[in-house]
PDB file of N, CA and C in Angstrom:
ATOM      1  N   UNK A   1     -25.390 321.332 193.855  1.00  0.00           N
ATOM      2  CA  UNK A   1     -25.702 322.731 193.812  1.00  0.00           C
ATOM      3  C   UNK A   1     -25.863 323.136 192.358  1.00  0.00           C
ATOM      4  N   UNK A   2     -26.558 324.342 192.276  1.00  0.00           N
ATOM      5  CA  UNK A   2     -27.028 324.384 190.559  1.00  0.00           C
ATOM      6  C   UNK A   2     -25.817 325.552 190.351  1.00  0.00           C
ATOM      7  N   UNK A   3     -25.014 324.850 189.338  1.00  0.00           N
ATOM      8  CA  UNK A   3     -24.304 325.646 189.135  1.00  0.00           C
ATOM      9  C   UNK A   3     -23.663 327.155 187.677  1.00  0.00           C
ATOM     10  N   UNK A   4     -25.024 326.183 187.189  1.00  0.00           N
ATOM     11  CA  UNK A   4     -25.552 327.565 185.688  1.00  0.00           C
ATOM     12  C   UNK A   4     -27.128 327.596 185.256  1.00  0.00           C
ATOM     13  N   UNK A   5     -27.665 328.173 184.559  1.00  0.00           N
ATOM     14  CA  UNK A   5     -28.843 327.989 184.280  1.00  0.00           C
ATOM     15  C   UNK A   5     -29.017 328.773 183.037  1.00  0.00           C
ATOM     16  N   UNK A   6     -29.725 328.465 182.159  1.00  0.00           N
ATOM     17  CA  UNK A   6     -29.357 329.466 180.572  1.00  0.00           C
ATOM     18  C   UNK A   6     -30.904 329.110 180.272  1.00  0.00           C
ATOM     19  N   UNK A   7     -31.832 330.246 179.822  1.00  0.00           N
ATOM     20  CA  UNK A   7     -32.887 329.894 179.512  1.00  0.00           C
ATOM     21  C   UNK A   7     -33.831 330.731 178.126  1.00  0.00           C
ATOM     22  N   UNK A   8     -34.272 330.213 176.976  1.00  0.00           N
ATOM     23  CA  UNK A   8     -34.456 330.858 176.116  1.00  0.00           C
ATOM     24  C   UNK A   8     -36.155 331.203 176.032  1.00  0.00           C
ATOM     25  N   UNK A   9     -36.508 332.215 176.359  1.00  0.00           N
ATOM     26  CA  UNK A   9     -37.893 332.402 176.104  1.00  0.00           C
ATOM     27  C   UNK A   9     -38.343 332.614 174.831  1.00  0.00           C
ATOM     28  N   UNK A  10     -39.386 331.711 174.115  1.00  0.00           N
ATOM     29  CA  UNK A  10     -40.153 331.446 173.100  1.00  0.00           C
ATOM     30  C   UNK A  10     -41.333 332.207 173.199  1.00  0.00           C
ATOM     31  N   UNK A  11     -42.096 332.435 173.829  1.00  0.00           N
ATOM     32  CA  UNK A  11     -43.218 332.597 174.002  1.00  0.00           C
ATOM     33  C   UNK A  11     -44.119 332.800 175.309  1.00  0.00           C
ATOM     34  N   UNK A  12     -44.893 334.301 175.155  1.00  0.00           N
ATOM     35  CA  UNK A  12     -44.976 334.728 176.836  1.00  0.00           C
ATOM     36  C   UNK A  12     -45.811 333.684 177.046  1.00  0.00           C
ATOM     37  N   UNK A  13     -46.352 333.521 178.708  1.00  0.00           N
ATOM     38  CA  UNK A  13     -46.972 333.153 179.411  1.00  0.00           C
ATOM     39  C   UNK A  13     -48.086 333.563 180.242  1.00  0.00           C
ATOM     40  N   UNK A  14     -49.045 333.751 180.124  1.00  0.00           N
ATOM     41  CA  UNK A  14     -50.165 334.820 181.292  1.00  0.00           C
ATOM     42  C   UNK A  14     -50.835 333.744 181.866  1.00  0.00           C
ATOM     43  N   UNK A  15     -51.557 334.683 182.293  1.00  0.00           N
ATOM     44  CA  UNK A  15     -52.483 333.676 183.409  1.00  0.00           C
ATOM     45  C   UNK A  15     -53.309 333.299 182.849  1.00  0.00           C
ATOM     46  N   UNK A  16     -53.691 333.818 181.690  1.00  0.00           N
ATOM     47  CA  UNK A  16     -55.091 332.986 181.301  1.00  0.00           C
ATOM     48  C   UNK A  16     -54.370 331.720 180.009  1.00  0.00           C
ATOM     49  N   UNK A  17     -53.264 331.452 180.193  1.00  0.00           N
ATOM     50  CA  UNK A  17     -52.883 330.095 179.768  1.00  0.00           C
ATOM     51  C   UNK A  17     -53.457 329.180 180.035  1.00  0.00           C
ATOM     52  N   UNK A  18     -53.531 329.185 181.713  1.00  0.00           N
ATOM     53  CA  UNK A  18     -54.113 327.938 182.575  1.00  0.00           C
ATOM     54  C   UNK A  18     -52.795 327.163 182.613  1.00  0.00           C
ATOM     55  N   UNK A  19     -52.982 325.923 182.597  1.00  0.00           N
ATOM     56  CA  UNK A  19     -52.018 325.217 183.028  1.00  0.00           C
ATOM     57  C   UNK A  19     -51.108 324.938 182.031  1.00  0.00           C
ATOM     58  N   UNK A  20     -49.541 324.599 182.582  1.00  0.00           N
ATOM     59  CA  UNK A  20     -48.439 324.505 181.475  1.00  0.00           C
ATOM     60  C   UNK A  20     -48.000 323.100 181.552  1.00  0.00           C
ATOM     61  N   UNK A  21     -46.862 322.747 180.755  1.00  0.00           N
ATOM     62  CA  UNK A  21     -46.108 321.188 181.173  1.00  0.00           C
ATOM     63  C   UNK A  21     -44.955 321.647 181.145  1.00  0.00           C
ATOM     64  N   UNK A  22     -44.353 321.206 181.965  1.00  0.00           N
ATOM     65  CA  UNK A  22     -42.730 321.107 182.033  1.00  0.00           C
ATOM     66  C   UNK A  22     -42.454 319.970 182.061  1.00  0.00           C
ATOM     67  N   UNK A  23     -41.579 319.867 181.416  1.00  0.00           N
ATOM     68  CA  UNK A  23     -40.506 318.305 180.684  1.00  0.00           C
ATOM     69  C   UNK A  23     -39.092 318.691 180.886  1.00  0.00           C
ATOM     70  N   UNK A  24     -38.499 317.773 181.931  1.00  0.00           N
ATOM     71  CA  UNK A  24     -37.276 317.779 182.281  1.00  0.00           C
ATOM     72  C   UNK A  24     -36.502 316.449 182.042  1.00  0.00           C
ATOM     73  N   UNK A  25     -35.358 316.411 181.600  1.00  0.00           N
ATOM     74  CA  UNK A  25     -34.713 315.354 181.426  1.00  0.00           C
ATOM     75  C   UNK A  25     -32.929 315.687 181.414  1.00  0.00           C
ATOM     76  N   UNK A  26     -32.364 314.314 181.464  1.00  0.00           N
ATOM     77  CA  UNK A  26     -30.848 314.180 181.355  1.00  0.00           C
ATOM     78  C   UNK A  26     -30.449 314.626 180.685  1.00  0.00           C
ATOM     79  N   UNK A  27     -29.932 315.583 180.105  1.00  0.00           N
ATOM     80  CA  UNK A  27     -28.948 315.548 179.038  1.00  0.00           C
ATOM     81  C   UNK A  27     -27.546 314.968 178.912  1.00  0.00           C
ATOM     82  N   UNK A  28     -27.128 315.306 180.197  1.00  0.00           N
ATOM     83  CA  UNK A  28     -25.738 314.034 179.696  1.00  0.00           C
ATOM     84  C   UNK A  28     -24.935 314.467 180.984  1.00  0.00           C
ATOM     85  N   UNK A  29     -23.594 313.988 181.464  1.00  0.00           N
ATOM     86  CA  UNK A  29     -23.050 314.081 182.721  1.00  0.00           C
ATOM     87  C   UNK A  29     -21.660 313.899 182.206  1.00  0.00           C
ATOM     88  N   UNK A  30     -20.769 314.489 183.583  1.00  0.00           N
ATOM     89  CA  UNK A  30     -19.200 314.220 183.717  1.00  0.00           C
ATOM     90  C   UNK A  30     -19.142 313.628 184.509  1.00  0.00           C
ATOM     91  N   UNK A  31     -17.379 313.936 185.050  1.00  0.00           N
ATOM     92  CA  UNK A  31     -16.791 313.805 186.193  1.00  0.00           C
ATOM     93  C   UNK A  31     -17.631 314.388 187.497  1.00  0.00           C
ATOM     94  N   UNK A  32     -18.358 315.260 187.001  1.00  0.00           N
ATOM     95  CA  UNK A  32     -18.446 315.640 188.623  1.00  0.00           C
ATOM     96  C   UNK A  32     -19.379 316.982 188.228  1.00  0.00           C
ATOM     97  N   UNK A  33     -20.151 316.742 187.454  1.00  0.00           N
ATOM     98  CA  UNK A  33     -21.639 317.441 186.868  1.00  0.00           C
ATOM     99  C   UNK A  33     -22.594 316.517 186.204  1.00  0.00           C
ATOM    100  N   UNK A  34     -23.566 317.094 185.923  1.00  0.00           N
ATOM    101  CA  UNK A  34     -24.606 316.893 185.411  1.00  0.00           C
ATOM    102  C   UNK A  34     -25.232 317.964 184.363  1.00  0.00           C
ATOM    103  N   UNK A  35     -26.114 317.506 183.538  1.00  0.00           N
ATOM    104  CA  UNK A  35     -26.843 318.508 182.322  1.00  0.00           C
ATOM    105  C   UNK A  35     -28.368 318.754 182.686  1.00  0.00           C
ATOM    106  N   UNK A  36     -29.288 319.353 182.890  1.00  0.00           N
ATOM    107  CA  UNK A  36     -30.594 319.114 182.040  1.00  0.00           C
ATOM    108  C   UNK A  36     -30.767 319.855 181.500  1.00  0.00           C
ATOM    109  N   UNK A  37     -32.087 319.691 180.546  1.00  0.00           N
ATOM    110  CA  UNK A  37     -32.794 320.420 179.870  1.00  0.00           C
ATOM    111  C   UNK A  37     -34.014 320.451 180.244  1.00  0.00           C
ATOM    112  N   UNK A  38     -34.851 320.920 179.896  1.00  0.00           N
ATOM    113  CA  UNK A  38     -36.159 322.187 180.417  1.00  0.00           C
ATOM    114  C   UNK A  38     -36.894 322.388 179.249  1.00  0.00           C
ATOM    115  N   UNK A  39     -38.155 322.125 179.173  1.00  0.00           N
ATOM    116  CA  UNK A  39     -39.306 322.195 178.550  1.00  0.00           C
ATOM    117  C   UNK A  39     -40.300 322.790 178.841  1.00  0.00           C
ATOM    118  N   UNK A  40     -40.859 324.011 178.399  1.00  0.00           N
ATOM    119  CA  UNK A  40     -42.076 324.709 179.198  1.00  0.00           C
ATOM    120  C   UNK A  40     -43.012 324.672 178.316  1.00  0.00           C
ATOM    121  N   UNK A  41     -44.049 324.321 177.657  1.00  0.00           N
ATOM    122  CA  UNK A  41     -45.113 324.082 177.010  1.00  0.00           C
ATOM    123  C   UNK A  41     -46.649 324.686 177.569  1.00  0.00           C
ATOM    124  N   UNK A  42     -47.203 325.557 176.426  1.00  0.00           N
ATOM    125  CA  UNK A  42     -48.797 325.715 176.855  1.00  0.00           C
ATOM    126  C   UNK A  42     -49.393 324.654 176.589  1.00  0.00           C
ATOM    127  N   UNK A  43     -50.719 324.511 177.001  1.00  0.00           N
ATOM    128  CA  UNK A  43     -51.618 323.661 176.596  1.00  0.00           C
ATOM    129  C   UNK A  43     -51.473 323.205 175.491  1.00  0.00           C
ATOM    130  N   UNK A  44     -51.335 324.298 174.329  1.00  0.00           N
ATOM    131  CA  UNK A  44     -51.780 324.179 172.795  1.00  0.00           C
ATOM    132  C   UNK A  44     -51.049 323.269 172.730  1.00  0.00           C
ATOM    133  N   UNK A  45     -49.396 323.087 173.024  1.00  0.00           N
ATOM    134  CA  UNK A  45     -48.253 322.808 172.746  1.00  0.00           C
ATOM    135  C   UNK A  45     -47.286 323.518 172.167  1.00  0.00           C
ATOM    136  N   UNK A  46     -47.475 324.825 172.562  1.00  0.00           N
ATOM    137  CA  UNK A  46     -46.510 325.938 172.126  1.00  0.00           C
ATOM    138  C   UNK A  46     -45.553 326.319 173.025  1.00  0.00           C
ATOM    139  N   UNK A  47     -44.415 326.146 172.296  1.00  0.00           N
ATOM    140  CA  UNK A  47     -43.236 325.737 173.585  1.00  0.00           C
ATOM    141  C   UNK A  47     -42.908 327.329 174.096  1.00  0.00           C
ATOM    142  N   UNK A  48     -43.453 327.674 175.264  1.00  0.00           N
ATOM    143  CA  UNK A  48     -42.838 328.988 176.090  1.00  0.00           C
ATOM    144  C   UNK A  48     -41.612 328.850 176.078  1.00  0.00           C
ATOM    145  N   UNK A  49     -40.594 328.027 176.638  1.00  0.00           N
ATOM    146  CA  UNK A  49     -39.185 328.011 177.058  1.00  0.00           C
ATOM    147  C   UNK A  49     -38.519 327.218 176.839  1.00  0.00           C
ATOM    148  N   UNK A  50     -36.997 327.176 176.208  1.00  0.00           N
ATOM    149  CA  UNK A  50     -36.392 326.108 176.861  1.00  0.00           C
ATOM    150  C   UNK A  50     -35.072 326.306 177.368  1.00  0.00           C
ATOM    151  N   UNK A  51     -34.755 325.992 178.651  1.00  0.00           N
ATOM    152  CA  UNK A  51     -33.710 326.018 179.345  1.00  0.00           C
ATOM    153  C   UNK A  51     -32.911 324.999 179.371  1.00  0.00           C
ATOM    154  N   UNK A  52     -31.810 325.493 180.165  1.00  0.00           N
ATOM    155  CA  UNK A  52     -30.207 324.183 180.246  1.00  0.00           C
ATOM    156  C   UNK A  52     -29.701 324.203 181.616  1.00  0.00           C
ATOM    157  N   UNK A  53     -29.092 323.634 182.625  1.00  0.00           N
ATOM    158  CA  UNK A  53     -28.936 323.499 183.418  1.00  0.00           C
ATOM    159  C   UNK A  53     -27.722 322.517 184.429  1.00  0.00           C
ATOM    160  N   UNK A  54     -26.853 322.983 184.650  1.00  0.00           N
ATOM    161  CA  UNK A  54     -25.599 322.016 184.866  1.00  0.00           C
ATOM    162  C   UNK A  54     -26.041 322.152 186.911  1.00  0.00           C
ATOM    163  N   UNK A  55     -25.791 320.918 187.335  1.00  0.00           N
ATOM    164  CA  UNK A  55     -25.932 320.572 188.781  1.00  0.00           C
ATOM    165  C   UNK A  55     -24.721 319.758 188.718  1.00  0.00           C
ATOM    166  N   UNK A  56     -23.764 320.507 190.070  1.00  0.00           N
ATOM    167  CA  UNK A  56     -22.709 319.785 190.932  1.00  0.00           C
ATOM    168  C   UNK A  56     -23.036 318.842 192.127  1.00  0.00           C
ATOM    169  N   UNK A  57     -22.857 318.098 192.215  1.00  0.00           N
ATOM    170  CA  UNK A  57     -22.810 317.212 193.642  1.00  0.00           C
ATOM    171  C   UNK A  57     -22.055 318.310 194.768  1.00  0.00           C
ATOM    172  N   UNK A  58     -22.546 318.162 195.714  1.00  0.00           N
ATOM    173  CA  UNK A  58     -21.915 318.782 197.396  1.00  0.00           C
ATOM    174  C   UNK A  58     -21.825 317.941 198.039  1.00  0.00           C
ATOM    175  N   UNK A  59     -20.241 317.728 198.746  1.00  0.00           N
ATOM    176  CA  UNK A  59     -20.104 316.821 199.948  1.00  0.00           C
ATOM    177  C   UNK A  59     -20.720 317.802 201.024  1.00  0.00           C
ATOM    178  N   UNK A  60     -21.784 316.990 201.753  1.00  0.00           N
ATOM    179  CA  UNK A  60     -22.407 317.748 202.723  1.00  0.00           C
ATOM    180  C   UNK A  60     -21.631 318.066 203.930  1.00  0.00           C
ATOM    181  N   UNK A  61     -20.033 317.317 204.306  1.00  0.00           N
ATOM    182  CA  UNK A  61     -19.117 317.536 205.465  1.00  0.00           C
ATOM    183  C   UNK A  61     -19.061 318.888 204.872  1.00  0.00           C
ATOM    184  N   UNK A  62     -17.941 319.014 203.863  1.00  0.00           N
ATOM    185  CA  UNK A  62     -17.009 320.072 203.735  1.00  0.00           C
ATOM    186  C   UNK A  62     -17.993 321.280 202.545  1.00  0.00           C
ATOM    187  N   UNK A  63     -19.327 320.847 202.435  1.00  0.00           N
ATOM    188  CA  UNK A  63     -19.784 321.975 201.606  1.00  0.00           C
ATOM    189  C   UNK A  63     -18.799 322.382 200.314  1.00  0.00           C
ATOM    190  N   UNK A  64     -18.403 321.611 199.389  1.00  0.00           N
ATOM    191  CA  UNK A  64     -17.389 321.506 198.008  1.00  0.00           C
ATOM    192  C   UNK A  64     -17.786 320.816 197.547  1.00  0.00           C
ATOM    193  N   UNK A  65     -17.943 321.098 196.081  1.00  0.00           N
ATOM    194  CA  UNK A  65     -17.984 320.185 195.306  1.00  0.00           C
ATOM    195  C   UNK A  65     -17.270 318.991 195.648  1.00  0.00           C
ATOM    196  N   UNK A  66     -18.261 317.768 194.382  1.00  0.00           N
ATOM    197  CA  UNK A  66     -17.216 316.494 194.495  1.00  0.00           C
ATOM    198  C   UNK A  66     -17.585 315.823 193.358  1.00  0.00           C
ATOM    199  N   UNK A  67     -16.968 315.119 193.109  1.00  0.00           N
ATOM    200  CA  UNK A  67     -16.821 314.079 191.730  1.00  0.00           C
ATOM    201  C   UNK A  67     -18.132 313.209 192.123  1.00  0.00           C
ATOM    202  N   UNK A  68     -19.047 312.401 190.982  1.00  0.00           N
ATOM    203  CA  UNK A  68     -19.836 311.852 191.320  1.00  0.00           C
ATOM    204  C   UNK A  68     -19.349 310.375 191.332  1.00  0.00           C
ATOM    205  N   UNK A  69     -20.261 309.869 192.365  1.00  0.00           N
ATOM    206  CA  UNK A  69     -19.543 308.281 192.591  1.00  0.00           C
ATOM    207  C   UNK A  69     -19.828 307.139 191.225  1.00  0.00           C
ATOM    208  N   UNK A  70     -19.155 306.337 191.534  1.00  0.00           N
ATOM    209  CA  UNK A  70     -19.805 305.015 190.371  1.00  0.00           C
ATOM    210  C   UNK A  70     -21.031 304.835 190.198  1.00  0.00           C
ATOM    211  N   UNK A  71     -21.792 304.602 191.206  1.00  0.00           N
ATOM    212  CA  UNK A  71     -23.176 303.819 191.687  1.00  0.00           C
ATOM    213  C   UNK A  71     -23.714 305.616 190.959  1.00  0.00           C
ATOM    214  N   UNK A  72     -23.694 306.677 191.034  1.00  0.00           N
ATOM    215  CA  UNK A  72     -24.073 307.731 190.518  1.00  0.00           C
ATOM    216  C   UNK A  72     -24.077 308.207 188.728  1.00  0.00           C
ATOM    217  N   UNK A  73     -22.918 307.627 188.500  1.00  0.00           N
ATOM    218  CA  UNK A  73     -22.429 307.280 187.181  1.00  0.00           C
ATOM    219  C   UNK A  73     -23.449 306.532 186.763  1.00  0.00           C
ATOM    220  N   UNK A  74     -23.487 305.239 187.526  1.00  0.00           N
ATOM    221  CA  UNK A  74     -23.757 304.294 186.765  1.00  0.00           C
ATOM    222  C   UNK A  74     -25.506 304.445 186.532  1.00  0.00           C
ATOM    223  N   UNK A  75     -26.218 304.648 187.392  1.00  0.00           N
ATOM    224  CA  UNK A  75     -27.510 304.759 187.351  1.00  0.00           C
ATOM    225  C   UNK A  75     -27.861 306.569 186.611  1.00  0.00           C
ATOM    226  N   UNK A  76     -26.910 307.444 185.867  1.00  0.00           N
ATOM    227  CA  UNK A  76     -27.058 308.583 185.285  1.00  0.00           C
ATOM    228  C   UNK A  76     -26.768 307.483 183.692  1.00  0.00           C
ATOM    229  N   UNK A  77     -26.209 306.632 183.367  1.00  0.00           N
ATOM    230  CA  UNK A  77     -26.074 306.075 182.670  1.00  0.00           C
ATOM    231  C   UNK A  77     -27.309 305.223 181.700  1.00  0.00           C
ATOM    232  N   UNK A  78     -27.897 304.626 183.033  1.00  0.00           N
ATOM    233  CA  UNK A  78     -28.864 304.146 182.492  1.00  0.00           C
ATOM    234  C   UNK A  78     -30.006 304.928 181.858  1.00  0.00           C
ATOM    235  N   UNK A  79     -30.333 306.207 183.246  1.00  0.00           N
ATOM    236  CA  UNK A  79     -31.220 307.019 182.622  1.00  0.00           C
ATOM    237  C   UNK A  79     -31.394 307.433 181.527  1.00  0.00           C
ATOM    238  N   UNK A  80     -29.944 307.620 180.575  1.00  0.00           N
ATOM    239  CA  UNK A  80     -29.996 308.253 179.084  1.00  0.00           C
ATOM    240  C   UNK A  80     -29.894 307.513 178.140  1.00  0.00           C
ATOM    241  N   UNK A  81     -29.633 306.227 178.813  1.00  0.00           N
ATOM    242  CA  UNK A  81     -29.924 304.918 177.886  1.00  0.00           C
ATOM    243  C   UNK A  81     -31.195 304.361 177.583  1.00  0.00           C
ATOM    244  N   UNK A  82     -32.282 304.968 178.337  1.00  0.00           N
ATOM    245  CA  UNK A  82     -33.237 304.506 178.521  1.00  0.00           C
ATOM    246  C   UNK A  82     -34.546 305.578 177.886  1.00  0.00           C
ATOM    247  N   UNK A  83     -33.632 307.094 177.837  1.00  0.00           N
ATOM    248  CA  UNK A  83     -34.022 308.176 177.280  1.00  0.00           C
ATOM    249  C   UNK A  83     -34.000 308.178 175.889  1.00  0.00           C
ATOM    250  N   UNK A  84     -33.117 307.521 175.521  1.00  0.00           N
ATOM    251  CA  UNK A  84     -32.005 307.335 173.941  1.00  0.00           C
ATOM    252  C   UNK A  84     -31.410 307.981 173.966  1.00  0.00           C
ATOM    253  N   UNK A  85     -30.591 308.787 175.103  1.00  0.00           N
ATOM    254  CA  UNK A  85     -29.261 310.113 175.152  1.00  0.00           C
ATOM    255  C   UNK A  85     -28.122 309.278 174.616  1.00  0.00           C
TER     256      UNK A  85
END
């Protein structure tokens, strides 16, 4: 479940932008969260936004949070190893 979201606007956005990029990635993890970050880019490469973002795991029985498993760990691990986090 997303459990914060913080987002800094740089630079408006209209419609006659046309199309944008968003770039999302790991930023880093706990016990029993997660980080990202958020990239909003025009064409030009003028960065509209950038946001932050913490996600909890939900046990889907009991709807609560939960600690993330090893095998979850372990492959959030690689991702930022592989990112250079």
């Amino acid at each position: 479940m997303l459990a914060h979201v913080g987002i800094d606007y740089r630079s408006e956005l209209t419609q006659d932008d046309g199309e944008i990029l968003v770039r999302c990635r790991l930023a880093g993890f706990g016990g029993s969260s997660l980080r990202t970050r958020e990239e909003i880019l025009k064409a030009d490469g003028t960065v509209s936004a950038n946001a932050e973002a913490v996600v909890v795991p939900r046990d889907p029985q009991t709807q609560r949070a939960r600690r993330l498993t090893a095998d979850e760990r372990r492959i959030l691990a690689e991702e930022l190893a592989r990112d250079g986090g």
